[in-house]
Protein backbone atom coordinates (compact mmCIF):
# COMPACT_ATOMS: atom_id res chain seq x y z
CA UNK A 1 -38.96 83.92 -23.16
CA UNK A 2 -41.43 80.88 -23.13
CA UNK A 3 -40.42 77.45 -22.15
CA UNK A 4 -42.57 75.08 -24.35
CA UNK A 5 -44.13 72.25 -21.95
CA UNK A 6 -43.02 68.49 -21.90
CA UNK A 7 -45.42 66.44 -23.81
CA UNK A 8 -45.35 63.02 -21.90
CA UNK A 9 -47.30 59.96 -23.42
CA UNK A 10 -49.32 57.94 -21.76
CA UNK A 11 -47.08 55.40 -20.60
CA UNK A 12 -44.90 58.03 -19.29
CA UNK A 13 -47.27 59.62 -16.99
CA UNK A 14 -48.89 55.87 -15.92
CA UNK A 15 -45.19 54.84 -15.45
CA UNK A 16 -44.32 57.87 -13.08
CA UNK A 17 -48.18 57.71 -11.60
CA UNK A 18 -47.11 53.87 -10.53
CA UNK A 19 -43.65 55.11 -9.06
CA UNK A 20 -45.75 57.93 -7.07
CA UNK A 21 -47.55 55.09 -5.48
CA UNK A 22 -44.71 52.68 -5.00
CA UNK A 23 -42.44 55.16 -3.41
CA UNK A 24 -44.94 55.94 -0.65
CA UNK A 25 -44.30 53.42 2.03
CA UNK A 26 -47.59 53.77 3.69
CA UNK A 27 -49.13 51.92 0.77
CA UNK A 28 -46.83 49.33 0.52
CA UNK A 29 -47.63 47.66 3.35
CA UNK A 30 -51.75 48.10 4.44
CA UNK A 31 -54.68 46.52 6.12
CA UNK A 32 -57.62 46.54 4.53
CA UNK A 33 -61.56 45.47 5.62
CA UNK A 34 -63.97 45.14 2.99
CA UNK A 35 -66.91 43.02 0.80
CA UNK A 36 -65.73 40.88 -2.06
CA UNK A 37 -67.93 41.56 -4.67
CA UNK A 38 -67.82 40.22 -8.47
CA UNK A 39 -65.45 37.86 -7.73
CA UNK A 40 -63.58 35.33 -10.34
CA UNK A 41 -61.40 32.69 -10.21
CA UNK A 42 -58.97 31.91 -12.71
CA UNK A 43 -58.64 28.34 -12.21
CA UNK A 44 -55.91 28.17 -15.25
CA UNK A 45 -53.54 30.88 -14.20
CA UNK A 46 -54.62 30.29 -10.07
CA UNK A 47 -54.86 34.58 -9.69
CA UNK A 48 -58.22 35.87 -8.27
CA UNK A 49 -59.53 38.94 -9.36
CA UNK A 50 -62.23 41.07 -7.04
CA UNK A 51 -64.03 44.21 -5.98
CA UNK A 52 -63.49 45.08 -1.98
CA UNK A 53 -66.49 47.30 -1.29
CA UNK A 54 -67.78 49.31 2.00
CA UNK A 55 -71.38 51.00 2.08
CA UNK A 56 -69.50 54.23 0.26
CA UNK A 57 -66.78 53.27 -2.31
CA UNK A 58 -64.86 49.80 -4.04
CA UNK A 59 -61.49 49.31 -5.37
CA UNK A 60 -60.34 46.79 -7.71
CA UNK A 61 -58.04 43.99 -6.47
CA UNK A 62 -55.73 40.87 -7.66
CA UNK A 63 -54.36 37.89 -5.45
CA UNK A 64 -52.06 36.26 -7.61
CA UNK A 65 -51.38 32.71 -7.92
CA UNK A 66 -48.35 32.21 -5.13
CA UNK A 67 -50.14 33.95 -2.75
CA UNK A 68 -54.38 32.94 -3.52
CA UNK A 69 -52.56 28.44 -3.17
CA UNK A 70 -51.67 29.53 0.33
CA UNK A 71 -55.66 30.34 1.65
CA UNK A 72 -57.28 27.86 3.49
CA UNK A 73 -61.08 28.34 2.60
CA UNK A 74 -62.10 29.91 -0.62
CA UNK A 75 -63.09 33.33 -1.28
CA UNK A 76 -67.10 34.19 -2.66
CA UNK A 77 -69.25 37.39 -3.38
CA UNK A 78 -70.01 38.89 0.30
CA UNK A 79 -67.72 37.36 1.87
CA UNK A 80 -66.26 39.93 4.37
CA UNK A 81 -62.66 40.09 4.74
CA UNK A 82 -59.29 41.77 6.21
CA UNK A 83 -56.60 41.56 3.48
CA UNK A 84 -53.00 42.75 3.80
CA UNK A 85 -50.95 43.95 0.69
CA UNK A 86 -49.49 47.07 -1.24
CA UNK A 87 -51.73 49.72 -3.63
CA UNK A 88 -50.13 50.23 -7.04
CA UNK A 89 -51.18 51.04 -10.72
CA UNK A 90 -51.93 48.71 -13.48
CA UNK A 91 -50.14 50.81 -15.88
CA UNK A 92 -51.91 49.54 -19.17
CA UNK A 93 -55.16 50.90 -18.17
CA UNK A 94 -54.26 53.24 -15.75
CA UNK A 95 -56.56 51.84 -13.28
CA UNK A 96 -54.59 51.95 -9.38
CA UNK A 97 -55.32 48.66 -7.50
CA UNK A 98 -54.83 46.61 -4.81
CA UNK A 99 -52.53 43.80 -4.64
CA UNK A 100 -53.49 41.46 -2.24
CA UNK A 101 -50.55 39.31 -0.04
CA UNK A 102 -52.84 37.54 2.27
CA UNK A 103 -56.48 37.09 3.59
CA UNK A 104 -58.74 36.54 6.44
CA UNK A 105 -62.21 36.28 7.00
CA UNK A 106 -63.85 39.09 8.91
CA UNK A 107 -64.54 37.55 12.49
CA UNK A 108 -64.21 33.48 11.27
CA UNK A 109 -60.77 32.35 11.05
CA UNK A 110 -59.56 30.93 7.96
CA UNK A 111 -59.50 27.23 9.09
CA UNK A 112 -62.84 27.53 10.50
CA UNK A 113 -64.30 28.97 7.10
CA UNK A 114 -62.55 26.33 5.13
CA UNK A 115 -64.10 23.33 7.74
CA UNK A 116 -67.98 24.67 6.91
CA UNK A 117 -67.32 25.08 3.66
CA UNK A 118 -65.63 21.80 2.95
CA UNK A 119 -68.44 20.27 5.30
CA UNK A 120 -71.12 21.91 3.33
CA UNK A 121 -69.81 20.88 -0.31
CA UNK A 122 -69.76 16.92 1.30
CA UNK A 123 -73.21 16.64 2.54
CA UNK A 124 -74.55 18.32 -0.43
CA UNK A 125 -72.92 15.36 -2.14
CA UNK A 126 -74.11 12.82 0.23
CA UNK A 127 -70.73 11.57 1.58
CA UNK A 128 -72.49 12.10 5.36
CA UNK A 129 -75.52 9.79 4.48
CA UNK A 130 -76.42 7.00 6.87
CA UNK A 131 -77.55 5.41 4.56
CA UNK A 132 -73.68 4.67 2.58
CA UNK A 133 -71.88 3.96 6.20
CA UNK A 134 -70.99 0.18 5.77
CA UNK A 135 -71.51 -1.56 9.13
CA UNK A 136 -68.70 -3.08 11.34
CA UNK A 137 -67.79 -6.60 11.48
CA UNK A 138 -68.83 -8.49 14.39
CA UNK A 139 -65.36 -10.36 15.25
CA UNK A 140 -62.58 -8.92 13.38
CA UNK A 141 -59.61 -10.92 12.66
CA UNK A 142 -57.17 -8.09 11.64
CA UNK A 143 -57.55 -4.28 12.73
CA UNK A 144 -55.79 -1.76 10.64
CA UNK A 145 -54.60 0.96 12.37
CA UNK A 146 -53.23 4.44 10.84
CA UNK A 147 -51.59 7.26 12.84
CA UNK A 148 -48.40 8.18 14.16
CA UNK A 149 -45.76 5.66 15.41
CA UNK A 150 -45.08 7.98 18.45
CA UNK A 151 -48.54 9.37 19.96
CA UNK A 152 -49.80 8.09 23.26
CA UNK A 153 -52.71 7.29 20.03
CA UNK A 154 -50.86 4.17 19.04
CA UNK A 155 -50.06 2.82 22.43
CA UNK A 156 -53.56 3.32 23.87
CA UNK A 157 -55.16 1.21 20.36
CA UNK A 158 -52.60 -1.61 20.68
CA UNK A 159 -52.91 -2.12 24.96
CA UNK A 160 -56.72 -2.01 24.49
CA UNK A 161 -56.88 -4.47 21.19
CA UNK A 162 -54.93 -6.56 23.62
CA UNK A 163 -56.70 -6.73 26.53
CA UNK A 164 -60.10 -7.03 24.83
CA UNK A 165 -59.54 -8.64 21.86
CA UNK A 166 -56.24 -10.79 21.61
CA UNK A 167 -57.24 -12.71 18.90
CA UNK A 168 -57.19 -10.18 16.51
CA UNK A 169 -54.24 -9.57 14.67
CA UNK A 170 -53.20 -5.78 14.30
CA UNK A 171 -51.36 -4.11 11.22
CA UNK A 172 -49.68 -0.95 11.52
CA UNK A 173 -48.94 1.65 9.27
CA UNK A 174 -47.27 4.42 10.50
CA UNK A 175 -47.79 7.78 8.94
CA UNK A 176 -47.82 11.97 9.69
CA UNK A 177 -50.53 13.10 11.35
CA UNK A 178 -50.21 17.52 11.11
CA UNK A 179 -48.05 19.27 9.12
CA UNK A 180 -47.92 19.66 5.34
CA UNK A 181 -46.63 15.90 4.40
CA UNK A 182 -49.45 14.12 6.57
CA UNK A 183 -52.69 14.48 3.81
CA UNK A 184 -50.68 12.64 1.28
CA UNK A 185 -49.40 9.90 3.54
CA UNK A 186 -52.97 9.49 5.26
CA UNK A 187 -54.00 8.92 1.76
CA UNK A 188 -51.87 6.88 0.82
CA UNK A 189 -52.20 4.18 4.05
CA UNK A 190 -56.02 4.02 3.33
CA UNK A 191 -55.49 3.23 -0.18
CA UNK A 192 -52.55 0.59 0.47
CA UNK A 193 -55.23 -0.86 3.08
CA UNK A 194 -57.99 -1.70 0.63
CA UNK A 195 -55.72 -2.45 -2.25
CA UNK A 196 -53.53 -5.44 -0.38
CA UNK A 197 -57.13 -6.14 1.27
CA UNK A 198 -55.20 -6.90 4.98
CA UNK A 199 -57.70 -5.36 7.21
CA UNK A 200 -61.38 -6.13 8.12
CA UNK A 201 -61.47 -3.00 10.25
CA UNK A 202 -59.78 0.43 10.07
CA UNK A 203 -58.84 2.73 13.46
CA UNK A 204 -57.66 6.34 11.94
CA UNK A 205 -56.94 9.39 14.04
CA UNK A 206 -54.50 10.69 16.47
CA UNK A 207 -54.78 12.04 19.49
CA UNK A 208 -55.80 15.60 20.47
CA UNK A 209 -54.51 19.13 19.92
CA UNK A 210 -55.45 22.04 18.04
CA UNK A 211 -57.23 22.86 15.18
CA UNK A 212 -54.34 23.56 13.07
CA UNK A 213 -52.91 20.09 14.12
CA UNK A 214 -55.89 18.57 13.05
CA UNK A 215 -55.90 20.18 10.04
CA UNK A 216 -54.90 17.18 7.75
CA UNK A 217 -58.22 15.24 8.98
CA UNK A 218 -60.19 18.00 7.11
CA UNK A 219 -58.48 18.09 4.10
CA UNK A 220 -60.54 16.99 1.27
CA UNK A 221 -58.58 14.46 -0.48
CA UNK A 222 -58.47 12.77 2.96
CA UNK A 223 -61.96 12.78 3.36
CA UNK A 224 -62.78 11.37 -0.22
CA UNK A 225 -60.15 8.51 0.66
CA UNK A 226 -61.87 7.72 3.81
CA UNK A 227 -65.39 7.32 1.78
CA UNK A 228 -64.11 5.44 -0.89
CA UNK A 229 -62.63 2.94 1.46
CA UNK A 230 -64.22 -0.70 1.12
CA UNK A 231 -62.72 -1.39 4.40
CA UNK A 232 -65.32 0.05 7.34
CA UNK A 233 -63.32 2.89 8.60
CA UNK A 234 -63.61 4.03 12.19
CA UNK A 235 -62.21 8.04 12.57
CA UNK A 236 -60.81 8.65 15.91
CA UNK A 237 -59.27 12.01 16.11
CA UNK A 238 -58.48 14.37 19.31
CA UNK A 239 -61.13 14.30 21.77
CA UNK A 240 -64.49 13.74 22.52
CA UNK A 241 -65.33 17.78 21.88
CA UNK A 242 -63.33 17.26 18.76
CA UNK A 243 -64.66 17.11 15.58
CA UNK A 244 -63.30 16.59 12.15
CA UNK A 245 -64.43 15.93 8.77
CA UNK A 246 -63.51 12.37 8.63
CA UNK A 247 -65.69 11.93 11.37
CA UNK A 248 -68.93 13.08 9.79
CA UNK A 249 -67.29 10.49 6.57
CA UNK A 250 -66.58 7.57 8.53
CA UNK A 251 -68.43 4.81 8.88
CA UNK A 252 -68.33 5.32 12.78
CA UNK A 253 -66.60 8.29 14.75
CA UNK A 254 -65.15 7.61 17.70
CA UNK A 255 -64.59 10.43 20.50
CA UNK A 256 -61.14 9.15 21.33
CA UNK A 257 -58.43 6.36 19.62
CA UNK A 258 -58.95 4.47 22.92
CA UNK A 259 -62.44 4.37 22.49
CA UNK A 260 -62.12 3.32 18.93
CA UNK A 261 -60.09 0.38 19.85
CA UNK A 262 -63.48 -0.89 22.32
CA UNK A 263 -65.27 -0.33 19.68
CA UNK A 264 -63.78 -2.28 16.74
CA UNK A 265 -63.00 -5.39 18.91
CA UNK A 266 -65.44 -7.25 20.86
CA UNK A 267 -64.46 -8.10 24.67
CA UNK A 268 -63.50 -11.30 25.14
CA UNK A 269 -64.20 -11.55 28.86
CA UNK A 270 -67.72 -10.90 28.11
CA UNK A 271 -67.57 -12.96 25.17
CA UNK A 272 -66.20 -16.06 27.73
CA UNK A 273 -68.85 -14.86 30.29
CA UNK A 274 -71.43 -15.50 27.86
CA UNK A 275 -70.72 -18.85 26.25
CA UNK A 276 -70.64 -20.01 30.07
CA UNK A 277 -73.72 -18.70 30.65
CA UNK A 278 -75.05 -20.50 26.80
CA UNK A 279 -73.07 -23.99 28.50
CA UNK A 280 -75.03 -23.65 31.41
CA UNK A 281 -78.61 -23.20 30.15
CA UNK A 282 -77.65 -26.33 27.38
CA UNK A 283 -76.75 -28.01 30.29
CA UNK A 284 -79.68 -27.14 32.43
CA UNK A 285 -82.53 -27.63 29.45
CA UNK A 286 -80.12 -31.25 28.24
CA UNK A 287 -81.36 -32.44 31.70
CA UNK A 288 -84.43 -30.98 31.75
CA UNK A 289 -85.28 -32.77 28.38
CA UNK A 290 -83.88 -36.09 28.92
CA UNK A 291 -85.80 -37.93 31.21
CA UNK A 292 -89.04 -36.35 29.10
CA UNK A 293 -87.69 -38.14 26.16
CA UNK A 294 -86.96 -40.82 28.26
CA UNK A 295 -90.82 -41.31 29.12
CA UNK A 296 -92.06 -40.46 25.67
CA UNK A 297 -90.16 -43.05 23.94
CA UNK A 298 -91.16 -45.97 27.17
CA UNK A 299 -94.92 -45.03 25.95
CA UNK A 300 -93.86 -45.20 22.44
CA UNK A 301 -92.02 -49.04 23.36
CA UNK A 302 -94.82 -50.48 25.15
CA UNK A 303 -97.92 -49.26 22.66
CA UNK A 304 -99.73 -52.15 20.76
CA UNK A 305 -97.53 -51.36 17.10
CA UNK A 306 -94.60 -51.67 18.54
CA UNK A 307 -95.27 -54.70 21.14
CA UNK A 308 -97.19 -56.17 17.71
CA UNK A 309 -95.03 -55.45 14.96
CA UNK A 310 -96.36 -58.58 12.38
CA UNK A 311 -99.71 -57.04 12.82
CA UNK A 312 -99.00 -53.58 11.63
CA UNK A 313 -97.59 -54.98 8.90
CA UNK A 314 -100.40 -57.67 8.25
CA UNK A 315 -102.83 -54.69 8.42
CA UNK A 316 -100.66 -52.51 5.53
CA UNK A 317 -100.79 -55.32 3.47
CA UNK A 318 -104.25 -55.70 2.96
CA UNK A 319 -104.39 -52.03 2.85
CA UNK A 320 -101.84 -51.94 -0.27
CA UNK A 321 -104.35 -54.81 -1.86
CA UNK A 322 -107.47 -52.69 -1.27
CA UNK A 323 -105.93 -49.91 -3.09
CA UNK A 324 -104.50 -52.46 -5.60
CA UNK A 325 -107.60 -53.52 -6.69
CA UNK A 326 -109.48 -50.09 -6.53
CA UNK A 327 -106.08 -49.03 -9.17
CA UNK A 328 -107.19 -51.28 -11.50
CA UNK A 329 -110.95 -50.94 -11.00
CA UNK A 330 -110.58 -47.57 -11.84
CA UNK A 331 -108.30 -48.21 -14.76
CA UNK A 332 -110.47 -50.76 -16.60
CA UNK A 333 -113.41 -47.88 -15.98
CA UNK A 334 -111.57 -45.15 -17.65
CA UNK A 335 -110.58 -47.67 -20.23
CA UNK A 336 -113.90 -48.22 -21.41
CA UNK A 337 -115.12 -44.77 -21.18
CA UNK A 338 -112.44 -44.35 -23.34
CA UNK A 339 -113.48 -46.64 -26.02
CA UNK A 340 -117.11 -45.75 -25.96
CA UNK A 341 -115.83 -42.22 -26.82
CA UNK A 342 -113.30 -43.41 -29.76
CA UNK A 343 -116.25 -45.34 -31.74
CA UNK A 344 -118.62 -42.56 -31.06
CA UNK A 345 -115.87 -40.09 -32.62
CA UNK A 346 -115.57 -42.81 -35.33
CA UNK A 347 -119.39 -43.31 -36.48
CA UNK A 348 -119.00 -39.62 -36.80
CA UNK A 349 -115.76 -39.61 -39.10
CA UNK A 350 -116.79 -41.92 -41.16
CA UNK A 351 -119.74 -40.19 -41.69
CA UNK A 352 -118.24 -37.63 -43.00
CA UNK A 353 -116.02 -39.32 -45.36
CA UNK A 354 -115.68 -39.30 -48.53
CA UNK A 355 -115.33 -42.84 -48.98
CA UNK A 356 -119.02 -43.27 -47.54
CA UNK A 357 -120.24 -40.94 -50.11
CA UNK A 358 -118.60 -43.00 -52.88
CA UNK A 359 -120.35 -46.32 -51.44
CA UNK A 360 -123.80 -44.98 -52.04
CA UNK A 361 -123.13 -44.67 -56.06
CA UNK A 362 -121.52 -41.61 -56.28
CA UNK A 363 -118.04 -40.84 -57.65
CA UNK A 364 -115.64 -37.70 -57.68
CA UNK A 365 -114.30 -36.03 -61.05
CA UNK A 366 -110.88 -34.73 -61.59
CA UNK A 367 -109.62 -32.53 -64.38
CA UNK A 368 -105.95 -33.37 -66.25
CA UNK A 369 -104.50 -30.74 -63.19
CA UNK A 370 -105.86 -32.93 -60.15
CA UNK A 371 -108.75 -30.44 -59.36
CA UNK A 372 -111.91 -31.92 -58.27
CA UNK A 373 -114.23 -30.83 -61.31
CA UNK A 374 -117.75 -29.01 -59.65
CA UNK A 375 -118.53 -27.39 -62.87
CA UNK A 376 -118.84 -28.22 -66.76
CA UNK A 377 -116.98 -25.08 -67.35
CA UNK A 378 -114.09 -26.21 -65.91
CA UNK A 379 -113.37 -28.74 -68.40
CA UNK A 380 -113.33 -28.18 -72.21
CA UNK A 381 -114.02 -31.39 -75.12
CA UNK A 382 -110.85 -33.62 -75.72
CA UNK A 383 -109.36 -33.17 -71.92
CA UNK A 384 -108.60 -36.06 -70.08
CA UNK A 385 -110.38 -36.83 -66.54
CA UNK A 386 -110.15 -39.21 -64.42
CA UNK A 387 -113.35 -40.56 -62.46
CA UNK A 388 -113.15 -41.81 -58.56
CA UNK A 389 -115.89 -44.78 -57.94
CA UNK A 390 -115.76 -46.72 -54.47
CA UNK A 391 -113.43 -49.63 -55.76
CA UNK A 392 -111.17 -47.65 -58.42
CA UNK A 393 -110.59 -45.00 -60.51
CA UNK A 394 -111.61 -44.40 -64.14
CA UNK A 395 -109.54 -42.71 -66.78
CA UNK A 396 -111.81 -40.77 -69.75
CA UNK A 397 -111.67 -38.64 -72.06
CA UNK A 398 -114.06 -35.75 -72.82
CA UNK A 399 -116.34 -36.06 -76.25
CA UNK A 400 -118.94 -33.82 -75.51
CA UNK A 401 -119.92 -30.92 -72.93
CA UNK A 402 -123.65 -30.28 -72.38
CA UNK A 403 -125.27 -28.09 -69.87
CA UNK A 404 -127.29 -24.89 -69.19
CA UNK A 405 -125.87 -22.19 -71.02
């Protein structure tokens, strides 16, 4: 007797496929090395979809949301990487993938790959240009200072600003300096700085340790708060062999907080030194000067204006007449060159005048409109004219028109 065959669907047998691979404890729990290859970021829903890839075969993989906020640098095509996570089956296609838990780059730690590219992205933008670093005032009269209330950090700024520098007044905000809660509260101090304008200088750092404890000076948001400060910012984190990415965005890095502090404040010991030194060479060229003056102005005394005042003064005045006189002199002159050239201009006016004309017998005709008449077609028998002689004007009227025709 024959035993007809189950007929599954398709969701049964990529339901049961999926339960194969989820039952198998050696792929719920694997390493991984590979090349991400067409890569995609779905900045809405946070998941990351990719291709890992060796020189033979690729499978498909997924780093969802909870897992992809935890990465420290950002995944791109051909990047190599070591990933840890489970295989399983994406039952509506059928398609078996790999879900991704976690991620490291292949022979660059994660921190390290999210420093260059964070560094990179900045300078492309500028935010490292000399040529935006805002210089630092010359004599301070408060000094901002932002790290933690308990580091050595803190006690080696203050003793410094001190001893160099006493006249400055220092303002203190305490904050976090590594774990998750510093970035925000960094922040957050640089903003409250510039907005309540209380600082003319700003120390920022702490002291040294690892990278991870750094980690807060290379977060971005810290950095963009750092070059958006108005206040000149001076980044002073870990050591000299230290770098961050505030340093490369402040307006001056400083290899240590102790070196920041000489650097903000001037020293006033050398500042004393040198306005004895400016007292004594003031002091040296006063009496140097002195008796010099003192023989100019004896030469000055005993010459002949001022031993003969009344002379001087005799001698002006007949200069001030000579002039006087050469004033008007020149005045009458231009005076009469004037009037020469006004009845020249005249005898040529009245030349042209109509008036003139009229004196030698002629007159000027005007039609009933006020239009000088030129022709006998312009006025027709019966019209009214009035004639313009020398001494009056005549008012006729029109019998007869003769002319050539």
């Amino acid at each position: 007797m024959l035993v007809s065959p189950t007929v599954l669907s398709v969701t049964q047998l990529n339901t049961y496929i999926k339960s194969l691979f989820e039952g198998d404890e050696r792929l719920n729990h694997v390493f991984l090395s590979g090349e991400i290859s067409n890569f995609t970021n779905h900045y809405k829903s946070g998941h990351l979809y990719l291709s890992l890839k060796d020189d033979r075969c690729v499978i498909r993989a997924v780093m969802f949301a909870q897992n992809a906020r935890r990465l420290r640098f950002m995944p791109k095509d051909g990047m190599k990487v070591i990933v840890r996570g489970r295989v399983s089956v994406y039952e509506p296609s059928g398609q078996y993938q790999f879900y991704i838990e976690d991620m490291q780059p292949d022979g660059l730690g994660a921190l390290n790959m999210a420093f260059e590219q964070l560094k990179a992205k900045l300078a492309a933008e500028g935010l490292f240009s000399a040529q935006r670093k805002k210089p630092l005032p010359r004599f301070p009269r408060r000094i901002g200072v932002i790290t933690s209330p308990t580091g050595a950090a803190v006690h080696d700024i203050t003793t410094i600003l001190a001893r160099r520098y006493p006249l400055a007044e220092i303002v203190f905000c305490p904050v976090l300096v590594q774990g998750e809660g510093a970035a925000p509260q960094l922040v957050d101090a640089l903003e409250r700085f510039n907005r309540l304008s209380c600082a003319d200088v700003i120390i920022f750092g702490r002291g040294g340790g690892s990278l991870e404890d750094l980690w807060p000076f290379n977060e971005e948001c810290v950095a963009r708060a750092v070059a958006a400060s108005k206040i000149p910012v001076i980044s002073a984190v870990g050591h000299e062999t230290d770098f961050t990415i505030c340093d490369f965005v402040a307006d001056l890095r400083a290899p240590t907080p102790s070196a920041a502090a000489e650097l903000a404040v001037p020293d006033a010991a050398e500042l004393k030194t040198f306005l004895s030194s400016c007292a004594a060479r003031l002091k040296e060229c006063m009496e140097h000067q002195i008796p010099d003056l003192r023989r100019k102005l004896a030469v000055l005394t005993s010459s002949y204006t001022f031993q003969r005042p009344q002379n001087r003064i005799e001698m002006e005045r007949i200069r001030v007449d000579q002039l006087h006189e050469r004033l008007l002199a020149s005045i009458y002159q231009k005076a009469a060159e004037a009037k020469l050239e006004l009845r020249t201009a005249s005898g040529k006016l009245n030349a042209l005048s109509p008036l003139a004309t009229l004196s030698r017998g002629y007159s000027i005709t005007y039609n009933h409109q006020q239009h000088i008449v030129s022709k006998i077609a312009s006025v027709q028998e019966g019209e009214r004219i009035s004639v313009l002689l020398k001494d009056g004007k005549l008012h006729c009227l029109v019998e007869s028109v003769e002319g050539k025709t």
